[in-house]
Each structure stands twice: as C-alpha cells, then as structure tokens.
PDB file of N, CA and C in Angstrom:
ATOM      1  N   UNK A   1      -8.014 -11.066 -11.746  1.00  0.00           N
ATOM      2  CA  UNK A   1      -7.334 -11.994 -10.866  1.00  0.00           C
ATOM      3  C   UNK A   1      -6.784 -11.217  -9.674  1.00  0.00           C
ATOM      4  N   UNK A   2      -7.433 -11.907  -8.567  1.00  0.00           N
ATOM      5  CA  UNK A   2      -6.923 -10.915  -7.333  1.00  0.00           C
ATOM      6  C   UNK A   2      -4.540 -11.338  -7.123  1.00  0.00           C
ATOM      7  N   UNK A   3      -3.971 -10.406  -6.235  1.00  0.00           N
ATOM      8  CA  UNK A   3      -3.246 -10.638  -6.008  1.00  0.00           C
ATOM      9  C   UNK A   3      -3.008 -10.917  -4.697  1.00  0.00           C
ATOM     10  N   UNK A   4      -2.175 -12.207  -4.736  1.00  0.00           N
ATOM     11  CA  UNK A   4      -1.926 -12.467  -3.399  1.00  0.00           C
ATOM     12  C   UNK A   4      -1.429 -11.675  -2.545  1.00  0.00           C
ATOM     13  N   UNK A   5      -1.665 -12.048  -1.176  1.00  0.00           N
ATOM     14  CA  UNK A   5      -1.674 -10.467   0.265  1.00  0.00           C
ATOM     15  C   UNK A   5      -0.638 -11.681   0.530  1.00  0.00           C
ATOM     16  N   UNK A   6       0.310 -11.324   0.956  1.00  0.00           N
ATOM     17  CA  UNK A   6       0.942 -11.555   1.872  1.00  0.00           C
ATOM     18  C   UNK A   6       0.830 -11.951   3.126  1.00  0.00           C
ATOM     19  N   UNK A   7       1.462 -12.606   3.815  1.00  0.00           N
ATOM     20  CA  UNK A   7       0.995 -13.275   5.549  1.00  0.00           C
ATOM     21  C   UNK A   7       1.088 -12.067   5.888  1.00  0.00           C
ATOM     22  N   UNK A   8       1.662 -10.928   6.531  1.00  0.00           N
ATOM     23  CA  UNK A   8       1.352  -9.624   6.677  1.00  0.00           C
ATOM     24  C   UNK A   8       0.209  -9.230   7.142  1.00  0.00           C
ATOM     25  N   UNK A   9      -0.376  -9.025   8.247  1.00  0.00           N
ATOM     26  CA  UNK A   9      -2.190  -8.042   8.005  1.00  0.00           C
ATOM     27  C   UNK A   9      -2.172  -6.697   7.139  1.00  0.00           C
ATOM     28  N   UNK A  10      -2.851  -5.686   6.890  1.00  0.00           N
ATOM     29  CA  UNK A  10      -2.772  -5.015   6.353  1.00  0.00           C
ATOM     30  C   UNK A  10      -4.213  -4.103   7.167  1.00  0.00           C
ATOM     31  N   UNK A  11      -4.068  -3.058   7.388  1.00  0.00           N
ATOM     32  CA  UNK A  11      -5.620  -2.452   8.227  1.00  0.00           C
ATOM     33  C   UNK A  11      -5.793  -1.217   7.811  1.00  0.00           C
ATOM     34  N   UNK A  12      -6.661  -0.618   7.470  1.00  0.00           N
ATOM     35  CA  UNK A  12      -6.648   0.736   6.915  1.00  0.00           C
ATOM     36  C   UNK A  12      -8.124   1.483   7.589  1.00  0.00           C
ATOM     37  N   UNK A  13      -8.342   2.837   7.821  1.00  0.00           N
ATOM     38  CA  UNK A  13      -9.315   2.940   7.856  1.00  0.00           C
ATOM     39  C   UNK A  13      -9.346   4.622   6.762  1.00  0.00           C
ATOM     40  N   UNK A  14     -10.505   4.149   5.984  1.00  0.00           N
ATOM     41  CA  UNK A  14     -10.768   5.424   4.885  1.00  0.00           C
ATOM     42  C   UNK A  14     -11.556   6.346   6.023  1.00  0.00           C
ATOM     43  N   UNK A  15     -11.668   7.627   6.383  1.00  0.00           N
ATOM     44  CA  UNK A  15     -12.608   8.609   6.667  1.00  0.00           C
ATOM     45  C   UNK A  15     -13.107   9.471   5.866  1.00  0.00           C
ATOM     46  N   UNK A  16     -13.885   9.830   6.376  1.00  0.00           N
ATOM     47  CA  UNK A  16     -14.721  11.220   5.585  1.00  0.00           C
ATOM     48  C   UNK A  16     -14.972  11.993   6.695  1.00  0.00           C
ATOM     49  N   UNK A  17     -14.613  13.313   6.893  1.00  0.00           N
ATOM     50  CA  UNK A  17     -15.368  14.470   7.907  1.00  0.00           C
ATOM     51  C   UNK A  17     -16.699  14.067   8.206  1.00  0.00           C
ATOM     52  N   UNK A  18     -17.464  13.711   9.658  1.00  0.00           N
ATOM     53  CA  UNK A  18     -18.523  13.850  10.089  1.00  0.00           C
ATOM     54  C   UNK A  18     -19.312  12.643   9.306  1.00  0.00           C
ATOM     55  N   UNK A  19     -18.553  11.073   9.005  1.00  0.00           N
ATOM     56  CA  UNK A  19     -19.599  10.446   9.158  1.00  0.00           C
ATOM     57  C   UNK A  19     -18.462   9.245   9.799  1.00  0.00           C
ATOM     58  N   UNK A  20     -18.935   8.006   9.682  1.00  0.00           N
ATOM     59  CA  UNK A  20     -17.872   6.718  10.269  1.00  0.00           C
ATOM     60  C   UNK A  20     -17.267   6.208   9.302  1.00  0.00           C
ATOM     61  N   UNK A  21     -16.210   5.618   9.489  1.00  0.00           N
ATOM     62  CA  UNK A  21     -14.965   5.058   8.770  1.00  0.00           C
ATOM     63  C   UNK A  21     -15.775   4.004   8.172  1.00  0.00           C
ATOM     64  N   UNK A  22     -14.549   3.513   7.262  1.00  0.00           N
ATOM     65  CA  UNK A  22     -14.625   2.525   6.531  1.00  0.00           C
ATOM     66  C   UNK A  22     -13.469   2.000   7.106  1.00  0.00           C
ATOM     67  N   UNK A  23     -13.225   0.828   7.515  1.00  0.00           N
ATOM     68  CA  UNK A  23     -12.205   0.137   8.178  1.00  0.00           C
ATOM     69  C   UNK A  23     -12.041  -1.593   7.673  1.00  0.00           C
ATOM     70  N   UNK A  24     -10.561  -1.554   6.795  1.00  0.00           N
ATOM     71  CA  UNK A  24     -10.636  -2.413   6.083  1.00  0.00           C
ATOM     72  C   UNK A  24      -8.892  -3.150   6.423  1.00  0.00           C
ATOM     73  N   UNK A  25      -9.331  -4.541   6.516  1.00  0.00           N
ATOM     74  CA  UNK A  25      -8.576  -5.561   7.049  1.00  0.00           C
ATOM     75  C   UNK A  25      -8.109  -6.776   6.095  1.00  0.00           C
ATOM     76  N   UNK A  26      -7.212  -7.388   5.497  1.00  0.00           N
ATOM     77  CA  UNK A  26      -6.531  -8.368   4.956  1.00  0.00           C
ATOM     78  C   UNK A  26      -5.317  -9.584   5.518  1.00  0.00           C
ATOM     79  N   UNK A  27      -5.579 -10.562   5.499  1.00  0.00           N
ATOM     80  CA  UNK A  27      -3.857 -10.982   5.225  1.00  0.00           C
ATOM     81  C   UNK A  27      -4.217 -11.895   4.466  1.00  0.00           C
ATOM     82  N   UNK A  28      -3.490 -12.595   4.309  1.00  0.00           N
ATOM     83  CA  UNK A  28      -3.252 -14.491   3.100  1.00  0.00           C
ATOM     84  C   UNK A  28      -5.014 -15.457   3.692  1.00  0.00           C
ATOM     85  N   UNK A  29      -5.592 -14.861   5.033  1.00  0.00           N
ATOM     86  CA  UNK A  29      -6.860 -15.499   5.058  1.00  0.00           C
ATOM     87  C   UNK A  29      -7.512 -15.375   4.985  1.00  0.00           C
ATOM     88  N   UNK A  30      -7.983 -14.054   5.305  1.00  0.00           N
ATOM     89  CA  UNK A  30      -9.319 -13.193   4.920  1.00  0.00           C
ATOM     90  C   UNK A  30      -9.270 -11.431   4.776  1.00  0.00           C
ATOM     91  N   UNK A  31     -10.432 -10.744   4.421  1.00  0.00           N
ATOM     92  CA  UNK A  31     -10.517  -9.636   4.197  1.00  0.00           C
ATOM     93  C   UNK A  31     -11.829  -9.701   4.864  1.00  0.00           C
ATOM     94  N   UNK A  32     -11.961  -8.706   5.289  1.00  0.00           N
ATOM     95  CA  UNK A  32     -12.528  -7.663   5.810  1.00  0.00           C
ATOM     96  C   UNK A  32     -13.162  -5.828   5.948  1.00  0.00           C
ATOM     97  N   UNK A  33     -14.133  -5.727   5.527  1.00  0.00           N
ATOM     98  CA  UNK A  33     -14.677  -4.483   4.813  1.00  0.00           C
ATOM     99  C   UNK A  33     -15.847  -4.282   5.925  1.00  0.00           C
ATOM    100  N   UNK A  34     -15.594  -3.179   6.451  1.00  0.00           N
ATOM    101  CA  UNK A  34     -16.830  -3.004   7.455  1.00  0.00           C
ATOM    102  C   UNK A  34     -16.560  -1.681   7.376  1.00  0.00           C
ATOM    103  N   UNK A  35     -17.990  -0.748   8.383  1.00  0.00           N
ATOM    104  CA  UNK A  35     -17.964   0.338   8.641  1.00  0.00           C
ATOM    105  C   UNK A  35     -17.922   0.569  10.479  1.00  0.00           C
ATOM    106  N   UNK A  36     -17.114   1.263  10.788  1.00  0.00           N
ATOM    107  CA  UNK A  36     -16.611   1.395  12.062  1.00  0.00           C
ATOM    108  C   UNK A  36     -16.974   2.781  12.451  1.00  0.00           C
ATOM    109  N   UNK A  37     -16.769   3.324  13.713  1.00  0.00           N
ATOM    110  CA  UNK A  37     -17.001   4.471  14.034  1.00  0.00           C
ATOM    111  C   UNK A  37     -15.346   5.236  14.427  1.00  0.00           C
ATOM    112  N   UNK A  38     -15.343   6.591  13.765  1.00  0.00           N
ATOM    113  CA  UNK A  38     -14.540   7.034  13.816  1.00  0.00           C
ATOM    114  C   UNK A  38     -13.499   6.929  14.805  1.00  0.00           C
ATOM    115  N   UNK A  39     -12.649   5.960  14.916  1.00  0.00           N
ATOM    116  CA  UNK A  39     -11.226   6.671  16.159  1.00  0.00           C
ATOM    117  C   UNK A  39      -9.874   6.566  15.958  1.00  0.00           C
ATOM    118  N   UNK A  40      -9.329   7.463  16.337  1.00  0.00           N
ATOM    119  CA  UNK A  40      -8.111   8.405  15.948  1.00  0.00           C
ATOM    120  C   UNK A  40      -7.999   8.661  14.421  1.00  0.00           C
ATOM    121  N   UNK A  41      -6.923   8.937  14.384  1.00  0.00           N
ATOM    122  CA  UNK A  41      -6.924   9.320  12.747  1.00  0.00           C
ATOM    123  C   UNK A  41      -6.987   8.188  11.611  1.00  0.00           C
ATOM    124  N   UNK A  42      -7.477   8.628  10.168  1.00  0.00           N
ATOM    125  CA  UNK A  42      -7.912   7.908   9.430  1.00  0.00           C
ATOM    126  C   UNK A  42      -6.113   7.511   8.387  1.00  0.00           C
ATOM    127  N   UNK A  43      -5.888   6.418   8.228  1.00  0.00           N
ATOM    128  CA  UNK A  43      -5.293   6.219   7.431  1.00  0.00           C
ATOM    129  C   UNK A  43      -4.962   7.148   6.084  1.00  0.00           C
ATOM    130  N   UNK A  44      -6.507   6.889   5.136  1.00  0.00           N
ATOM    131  CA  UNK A  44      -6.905   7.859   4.034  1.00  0.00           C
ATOM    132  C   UNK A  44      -7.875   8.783   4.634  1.00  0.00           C
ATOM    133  N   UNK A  45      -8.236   9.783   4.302  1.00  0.00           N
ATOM    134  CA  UNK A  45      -8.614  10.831   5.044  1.00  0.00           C
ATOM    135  C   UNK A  45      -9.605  11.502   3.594  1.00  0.00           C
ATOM    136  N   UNK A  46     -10.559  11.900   3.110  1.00  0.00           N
ATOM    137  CA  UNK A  46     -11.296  12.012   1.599  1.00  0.00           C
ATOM    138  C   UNK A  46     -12.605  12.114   1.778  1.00  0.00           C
ATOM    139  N   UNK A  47     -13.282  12.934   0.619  1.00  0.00           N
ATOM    140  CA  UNK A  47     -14.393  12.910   0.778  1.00  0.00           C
ATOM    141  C   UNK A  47     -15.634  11.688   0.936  1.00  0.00           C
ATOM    142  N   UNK A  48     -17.071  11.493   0.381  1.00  0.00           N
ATOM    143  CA  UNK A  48     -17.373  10.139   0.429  1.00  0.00           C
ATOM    144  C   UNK A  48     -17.683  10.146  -0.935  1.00  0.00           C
ATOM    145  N   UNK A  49     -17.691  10.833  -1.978  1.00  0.00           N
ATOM    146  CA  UNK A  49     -17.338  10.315  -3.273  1.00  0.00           C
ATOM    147  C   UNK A  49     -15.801   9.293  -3.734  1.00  0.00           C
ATOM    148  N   UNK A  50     -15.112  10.015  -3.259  1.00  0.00           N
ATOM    149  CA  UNK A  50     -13.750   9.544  -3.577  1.00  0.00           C
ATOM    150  C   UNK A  50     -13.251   8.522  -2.936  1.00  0.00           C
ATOM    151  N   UNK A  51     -14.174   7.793  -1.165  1.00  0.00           N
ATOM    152  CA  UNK A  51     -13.907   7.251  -0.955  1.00  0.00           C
ATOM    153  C   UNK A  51     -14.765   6.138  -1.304  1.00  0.00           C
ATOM    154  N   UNK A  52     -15.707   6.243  -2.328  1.00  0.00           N
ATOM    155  CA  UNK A  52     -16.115   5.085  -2.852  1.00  0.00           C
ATOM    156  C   UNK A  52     -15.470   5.127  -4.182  1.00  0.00           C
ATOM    157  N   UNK A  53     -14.714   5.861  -4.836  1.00  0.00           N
ATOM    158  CA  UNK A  53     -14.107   5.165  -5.698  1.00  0.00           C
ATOM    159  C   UNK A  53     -12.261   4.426  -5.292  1.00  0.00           C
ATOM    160  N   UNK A  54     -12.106   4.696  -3.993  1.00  0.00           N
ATOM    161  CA  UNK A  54     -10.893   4.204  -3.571  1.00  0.00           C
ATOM    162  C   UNK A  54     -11.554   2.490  -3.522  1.00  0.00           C
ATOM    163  N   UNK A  55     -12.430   2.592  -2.786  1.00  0.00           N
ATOM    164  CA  UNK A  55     -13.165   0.951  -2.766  1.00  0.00           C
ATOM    165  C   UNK A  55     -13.719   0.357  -3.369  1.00  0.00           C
ATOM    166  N   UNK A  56     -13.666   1.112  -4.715  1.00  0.00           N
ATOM    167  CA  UNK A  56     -14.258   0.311  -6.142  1.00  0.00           C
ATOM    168  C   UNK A  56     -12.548   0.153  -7.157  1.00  0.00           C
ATOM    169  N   UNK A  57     -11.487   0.411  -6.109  1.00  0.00           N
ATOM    170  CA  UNK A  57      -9.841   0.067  -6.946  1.00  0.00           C
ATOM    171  C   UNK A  57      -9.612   1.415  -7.564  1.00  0.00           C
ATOM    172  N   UNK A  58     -10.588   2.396  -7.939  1.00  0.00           N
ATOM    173  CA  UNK A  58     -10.197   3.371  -8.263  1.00  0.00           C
ATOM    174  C   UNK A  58      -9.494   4.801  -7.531  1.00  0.00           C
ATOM    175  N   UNK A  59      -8.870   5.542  -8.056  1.00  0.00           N
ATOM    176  CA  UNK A  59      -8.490   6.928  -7.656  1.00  0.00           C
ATOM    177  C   UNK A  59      -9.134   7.910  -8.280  1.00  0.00           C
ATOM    178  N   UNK A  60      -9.112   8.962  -7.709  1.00  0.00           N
ATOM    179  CA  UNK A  60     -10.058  10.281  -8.141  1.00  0.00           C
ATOM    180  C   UNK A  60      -9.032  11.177  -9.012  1.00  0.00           C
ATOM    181  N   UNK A  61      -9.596  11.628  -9.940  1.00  0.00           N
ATOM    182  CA  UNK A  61      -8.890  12.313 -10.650  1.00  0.00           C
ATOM    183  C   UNK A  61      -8.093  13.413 -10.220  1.00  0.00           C
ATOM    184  N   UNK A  62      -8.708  14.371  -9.279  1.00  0.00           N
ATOM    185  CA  UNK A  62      -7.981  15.364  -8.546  1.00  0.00           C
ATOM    186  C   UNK A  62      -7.502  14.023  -7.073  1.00  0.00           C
ATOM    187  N   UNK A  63      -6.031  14.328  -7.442  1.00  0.00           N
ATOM    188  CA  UNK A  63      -5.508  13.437  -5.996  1.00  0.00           C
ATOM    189  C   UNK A  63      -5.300  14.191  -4.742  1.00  0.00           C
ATOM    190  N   UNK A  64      -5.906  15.376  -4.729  1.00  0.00           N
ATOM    191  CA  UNK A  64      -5.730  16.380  -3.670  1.00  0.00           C
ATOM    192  C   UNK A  64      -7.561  15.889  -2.877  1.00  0.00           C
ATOM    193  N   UNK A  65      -8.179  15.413  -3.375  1.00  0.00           N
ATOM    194  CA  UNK A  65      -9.080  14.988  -3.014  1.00  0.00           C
ATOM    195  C   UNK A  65      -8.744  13.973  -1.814  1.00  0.00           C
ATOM    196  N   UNK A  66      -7.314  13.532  -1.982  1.00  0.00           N
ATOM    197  CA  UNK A  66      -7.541  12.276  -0.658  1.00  0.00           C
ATOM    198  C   UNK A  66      -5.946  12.104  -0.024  1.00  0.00           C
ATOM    199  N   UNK A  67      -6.003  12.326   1.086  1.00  0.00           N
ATOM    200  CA  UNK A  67      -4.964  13.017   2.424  1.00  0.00           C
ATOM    201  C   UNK A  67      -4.871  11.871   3.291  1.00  0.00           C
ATOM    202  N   UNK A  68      -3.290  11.513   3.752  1.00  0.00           N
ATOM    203  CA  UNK A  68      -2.314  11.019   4.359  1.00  0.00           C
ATOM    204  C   UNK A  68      -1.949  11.365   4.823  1.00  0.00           C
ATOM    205  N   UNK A  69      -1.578  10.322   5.761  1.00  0.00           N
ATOM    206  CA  UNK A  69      -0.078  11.324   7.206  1.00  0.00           C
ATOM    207  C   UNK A  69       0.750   9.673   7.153  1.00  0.00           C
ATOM    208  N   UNK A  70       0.290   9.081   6.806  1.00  0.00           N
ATOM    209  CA  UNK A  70       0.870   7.389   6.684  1.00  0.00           C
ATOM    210  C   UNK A  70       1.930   7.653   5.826  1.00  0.00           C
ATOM    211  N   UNK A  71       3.195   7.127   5.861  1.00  0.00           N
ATOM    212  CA  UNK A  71       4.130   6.882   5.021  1.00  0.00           C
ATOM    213  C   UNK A  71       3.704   6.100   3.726  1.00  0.00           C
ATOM    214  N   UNK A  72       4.718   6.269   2.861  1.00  0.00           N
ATOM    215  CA  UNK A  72       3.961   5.903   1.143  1.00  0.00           C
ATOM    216  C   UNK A  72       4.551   4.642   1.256  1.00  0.00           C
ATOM    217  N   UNK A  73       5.707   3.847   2.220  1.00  0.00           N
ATOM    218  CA  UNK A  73       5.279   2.266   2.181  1.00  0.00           C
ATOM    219  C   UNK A  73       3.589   2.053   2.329  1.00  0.00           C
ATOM    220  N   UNK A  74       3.106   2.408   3.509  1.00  0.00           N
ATOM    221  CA  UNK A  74       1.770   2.065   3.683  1.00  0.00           C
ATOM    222  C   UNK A  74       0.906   2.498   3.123  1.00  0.00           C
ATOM    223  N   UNK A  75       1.011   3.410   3.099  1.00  0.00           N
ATOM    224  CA  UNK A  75       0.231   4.118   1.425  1.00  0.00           C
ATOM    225  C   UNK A  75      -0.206   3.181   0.558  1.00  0.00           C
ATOM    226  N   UNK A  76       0.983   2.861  -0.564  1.00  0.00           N
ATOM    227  CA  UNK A  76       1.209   1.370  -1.201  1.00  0.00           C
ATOM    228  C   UNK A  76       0.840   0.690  -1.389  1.00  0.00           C
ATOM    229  N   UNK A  77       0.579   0.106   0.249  1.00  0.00           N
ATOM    230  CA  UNK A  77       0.327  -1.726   0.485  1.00  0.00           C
ATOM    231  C   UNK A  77      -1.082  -1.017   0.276  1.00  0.00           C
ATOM    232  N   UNK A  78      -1.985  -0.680   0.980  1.00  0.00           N
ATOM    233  CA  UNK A  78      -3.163   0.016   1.285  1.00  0.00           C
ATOM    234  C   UNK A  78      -3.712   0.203  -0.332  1.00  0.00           C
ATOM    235  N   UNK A  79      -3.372   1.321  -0.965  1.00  0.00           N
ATOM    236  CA  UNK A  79      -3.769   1.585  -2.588  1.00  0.00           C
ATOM    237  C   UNK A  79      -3.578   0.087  -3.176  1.00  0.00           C
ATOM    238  N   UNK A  80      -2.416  -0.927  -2.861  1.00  0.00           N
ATOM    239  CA  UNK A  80      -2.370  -1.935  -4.189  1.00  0.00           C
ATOM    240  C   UNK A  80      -3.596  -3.321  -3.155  1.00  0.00           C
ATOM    241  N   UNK A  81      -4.011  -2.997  -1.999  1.00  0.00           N
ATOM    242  CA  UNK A  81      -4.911  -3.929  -1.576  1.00  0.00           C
ATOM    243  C   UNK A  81      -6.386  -3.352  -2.480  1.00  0.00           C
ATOM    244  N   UNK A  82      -6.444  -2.373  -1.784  1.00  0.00           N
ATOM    245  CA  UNK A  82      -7.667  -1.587  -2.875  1.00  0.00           C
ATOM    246  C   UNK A  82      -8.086  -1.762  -3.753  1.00  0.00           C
ATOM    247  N   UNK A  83      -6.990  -1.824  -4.737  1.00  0.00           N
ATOM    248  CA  UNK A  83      -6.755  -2.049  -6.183  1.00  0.00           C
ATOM    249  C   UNK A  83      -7.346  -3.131  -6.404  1.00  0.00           C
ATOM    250  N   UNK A  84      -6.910  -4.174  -6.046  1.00  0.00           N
ATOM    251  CA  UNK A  84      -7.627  -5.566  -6.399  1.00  0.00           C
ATOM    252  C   UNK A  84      -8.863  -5.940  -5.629  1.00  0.00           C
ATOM    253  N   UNK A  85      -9.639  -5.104  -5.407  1.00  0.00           N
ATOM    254  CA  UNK A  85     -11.010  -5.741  -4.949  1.00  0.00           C
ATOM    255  C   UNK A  85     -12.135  -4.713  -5.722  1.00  0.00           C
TER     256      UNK A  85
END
C-alpha cells in the first residue's frame, strides 16, 4: 500500500559519475520518474548499482555507497518517497 505524499512536491535527482540523472518528482497528483541530463548537483549522489536499488525502495548494504549534501529532513522525505514505489 503506497503512502500518501503530501500536497508538498518533492524532486530529487539520483546521480551516478559520468552518466545522466535519474530525476524524480511527486506530490498528492502525480509522480514522475524520468532520466534527465546531469545539472548541478545530485540530491543522492551513488553508484548505478545502488542507484537501482534506491528505486526499487531499497538501500545498499554498505551506506557509504550513497552521498548527500541535502539535509536529512530531505533526505527523509526523498528515502520514504522511494520507499514506497
């Protein structure tokens, strides 16, 4: 059972070194999962193993595998949107 998003947007973009983002969008109407081309810094920042298990709800066992500069409110919202898809 998904959890409700909040009216809130929510925007994230996952990177990986040297290929294009994953740039992912929510509020209470829709979601949004696309691949974008890299610009400015990445929200989550990870390899592209780890960033397909961030987008399958999962985390990687070594959590040094996946790098922030975002505060852990947004962190949070971001990991518990994840989570449910």
């Amino acid at each position: 059972m998904r959890r409700k998003i909040d009216s809130e947007r929510i925007e994230a973009r996952l990177g990986v070194p040297g290929t294009g983002d994953v740039f992912v969008s929510a509020d209470a109407d829709q979601t949004i999962v696309a691949f974008a081309d890299p610009e400015g810094p990445a929200t989550l920042e990870t390899d592209a193993a780890a960033r397909v298990l961030l987008l399958w709800g999962r985390r990687p066992a070594d959590p040094a595998r996946v790098c922030s500069r975002v505060g852990p409110e947004t962190l949070g919202r971001v990991r518990g949107l994840l989570s449910d898809y």
